[in-house]
C-alpha atoms as a PDB file:
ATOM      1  CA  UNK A   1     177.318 -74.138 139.802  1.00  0.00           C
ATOM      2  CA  UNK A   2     180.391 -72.341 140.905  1.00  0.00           C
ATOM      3  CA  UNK A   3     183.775 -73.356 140.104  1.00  0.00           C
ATOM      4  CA  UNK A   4     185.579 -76.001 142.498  1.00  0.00           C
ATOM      5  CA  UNK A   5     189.111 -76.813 143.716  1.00  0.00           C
ATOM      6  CA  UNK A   6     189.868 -80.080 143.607  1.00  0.00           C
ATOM      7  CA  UNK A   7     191.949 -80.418 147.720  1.00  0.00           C
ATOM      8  CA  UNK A   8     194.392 -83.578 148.626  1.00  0.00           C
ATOM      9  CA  UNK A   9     195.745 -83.168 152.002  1.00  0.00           C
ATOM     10  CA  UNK A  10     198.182 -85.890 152.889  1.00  0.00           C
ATOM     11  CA  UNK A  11     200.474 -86.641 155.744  1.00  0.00           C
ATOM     12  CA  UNK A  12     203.519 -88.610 155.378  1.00  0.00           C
ATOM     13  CA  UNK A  13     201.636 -92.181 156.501  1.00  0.00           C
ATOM     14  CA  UNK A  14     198.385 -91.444 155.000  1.00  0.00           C
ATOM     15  CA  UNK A  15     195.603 -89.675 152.757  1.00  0.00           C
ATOM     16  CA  UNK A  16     194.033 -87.205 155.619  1.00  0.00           C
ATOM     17  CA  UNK A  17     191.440 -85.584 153.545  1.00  0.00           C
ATOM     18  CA  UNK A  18     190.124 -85.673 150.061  1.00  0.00           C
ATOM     19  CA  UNK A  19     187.234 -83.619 147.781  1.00  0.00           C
ATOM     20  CA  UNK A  20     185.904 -80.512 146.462  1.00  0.00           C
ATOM     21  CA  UNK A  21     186.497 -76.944 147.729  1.00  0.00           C
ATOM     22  CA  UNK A  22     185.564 -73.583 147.213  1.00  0.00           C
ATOM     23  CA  UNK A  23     188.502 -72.255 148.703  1.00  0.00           C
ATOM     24  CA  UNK A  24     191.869 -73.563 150.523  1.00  0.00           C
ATOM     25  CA  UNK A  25     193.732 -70.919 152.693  1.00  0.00           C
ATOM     26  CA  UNK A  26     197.136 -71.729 153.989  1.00  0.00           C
ATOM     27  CA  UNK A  27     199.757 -70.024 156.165  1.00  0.00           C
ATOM     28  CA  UNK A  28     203.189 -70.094 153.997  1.00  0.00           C
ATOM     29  CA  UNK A  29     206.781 -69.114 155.124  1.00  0.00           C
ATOM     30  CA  UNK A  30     206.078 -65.864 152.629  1.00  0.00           C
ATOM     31  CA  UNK A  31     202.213 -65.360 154.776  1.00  0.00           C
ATOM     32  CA  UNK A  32     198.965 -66.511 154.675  1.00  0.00           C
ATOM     33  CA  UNK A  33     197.795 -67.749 151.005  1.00  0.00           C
ATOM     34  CA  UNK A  34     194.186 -68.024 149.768  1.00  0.00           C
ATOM     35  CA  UNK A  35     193.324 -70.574 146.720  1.00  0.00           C
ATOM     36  CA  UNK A  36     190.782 -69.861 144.445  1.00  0.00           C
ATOM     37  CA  UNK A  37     189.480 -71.928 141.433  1.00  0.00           C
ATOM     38  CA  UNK A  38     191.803 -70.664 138.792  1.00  0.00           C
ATOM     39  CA  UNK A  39     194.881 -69.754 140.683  1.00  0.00           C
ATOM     40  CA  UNK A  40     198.227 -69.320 139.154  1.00  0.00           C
ATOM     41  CA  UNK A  41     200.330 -72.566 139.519  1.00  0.00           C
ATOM     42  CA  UNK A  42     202.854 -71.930 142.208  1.00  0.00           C
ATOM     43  CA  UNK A  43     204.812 -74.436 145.346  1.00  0.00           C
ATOM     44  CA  UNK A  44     204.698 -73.012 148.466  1.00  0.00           C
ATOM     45  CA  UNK A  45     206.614 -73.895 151.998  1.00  0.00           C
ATOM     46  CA  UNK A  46     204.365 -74.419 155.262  1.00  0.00           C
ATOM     47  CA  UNK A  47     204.662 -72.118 157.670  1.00  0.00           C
ATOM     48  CA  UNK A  48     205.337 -74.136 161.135  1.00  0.00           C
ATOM     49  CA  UNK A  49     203.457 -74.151 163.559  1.00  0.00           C
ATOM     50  CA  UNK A  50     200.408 -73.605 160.730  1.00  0.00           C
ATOM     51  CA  UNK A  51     196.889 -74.048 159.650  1.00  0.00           C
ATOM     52  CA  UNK A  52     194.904 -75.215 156.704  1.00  0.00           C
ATOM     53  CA  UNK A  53     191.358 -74.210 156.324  1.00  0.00           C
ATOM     54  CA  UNK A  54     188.905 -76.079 153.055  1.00  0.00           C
ATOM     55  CA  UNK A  55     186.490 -73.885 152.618  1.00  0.00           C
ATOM     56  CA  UNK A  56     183.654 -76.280 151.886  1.00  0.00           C
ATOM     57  CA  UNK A  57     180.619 -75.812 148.874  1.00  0.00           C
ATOM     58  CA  UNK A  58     177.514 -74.692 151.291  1.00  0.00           C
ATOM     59  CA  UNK A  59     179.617 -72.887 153.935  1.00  0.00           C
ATOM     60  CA  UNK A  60     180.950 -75.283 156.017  1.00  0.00           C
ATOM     61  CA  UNK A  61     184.801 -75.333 156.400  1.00  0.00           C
ATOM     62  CA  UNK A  62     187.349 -77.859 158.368  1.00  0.00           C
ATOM     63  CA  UNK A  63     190.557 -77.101 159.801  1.00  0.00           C
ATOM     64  CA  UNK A  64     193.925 -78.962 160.013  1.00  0.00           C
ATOM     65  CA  UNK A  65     196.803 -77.752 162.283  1.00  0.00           C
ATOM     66  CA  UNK A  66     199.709 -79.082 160.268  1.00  0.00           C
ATOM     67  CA  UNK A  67     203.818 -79.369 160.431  1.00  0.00           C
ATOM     68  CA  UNK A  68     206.191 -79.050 157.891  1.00  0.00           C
ATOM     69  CA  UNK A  69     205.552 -79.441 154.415  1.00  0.00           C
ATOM     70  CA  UNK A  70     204.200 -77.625 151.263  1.00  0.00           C
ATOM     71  CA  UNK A  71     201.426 -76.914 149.444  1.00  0.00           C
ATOM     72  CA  UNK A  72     201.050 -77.056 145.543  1.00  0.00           C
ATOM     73  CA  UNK A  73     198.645 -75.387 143.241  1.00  0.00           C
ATOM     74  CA  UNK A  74     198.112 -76.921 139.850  1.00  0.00           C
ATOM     75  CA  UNK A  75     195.744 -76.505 137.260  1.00  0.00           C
ATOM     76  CA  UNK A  76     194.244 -79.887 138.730  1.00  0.00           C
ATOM     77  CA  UNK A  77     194.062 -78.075 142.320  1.00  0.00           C
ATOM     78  CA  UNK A  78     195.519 -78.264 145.344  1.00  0.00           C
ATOM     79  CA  UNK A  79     197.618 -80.566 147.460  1.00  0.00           C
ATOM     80  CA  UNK A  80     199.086 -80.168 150.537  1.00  0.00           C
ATOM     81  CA  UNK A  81     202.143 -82.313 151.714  1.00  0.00           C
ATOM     82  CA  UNK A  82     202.609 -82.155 155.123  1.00  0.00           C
ATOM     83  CA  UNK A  83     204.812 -84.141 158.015  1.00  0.00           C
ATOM     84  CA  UNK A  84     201.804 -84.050 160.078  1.00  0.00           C
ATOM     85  CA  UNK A  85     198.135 -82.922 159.847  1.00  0.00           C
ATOM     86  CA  UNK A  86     195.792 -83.122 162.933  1.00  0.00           C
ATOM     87  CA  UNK A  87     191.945 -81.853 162.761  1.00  0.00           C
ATOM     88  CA  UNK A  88     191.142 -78.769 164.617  1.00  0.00           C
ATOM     89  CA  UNK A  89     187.831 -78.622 166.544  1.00  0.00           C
ATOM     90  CA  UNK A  90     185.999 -76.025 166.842  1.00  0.00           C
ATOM     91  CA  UNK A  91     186.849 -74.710 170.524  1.00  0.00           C
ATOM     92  CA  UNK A  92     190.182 -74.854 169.125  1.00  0.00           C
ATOM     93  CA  UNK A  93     189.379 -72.900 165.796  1.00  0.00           C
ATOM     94  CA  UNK A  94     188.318 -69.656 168.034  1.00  0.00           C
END
């Protein structure tokens, strides 16, 4: 079984999305950032407007537009902190 990042995604009023992940890519104020199982610790700003992607195990991956915030990578994995976080669909995602 490969290695897993443990994602918390949470807007100011609530919990928006919660589990395991392959991979979590994130647009930062210093570019776009790509989390792997094992990353160095670091605390990034969110770029605004910007995207996070969960890259889920089996291929499938979801999408949040999101404002303001930051994103966090620990050795327990990775949460992102944002003012707002609203789902992309797919028409949107192309």
């Amino acid at each position: 079984m490969a290695q897993q990042l443990h994602v918390e995604l949470v807007a100011v009023e609530e919990k928006v999305w919660s589990g395991e992940a392959e991979m979590v890519v994130a647009r930062t104020t210093e570019g776009e950032l790509g989390v792997l199982p094992g990353h160095a610790p670091l605390l990034g700003q969110l770029a605004e407007p910007g995207q996070v992607r969960i890259k889920l195990p089996g291929g499938e991956q979801v999408s949040y537009e999101v404002a303001g915030g930051f994103l966090s990578v620990s050795r327990e994995g990775v949460t992102v902190l944002a003012e707002s976080a609203t789902p992309v669909t797919a028409a949107q995602s192309r």
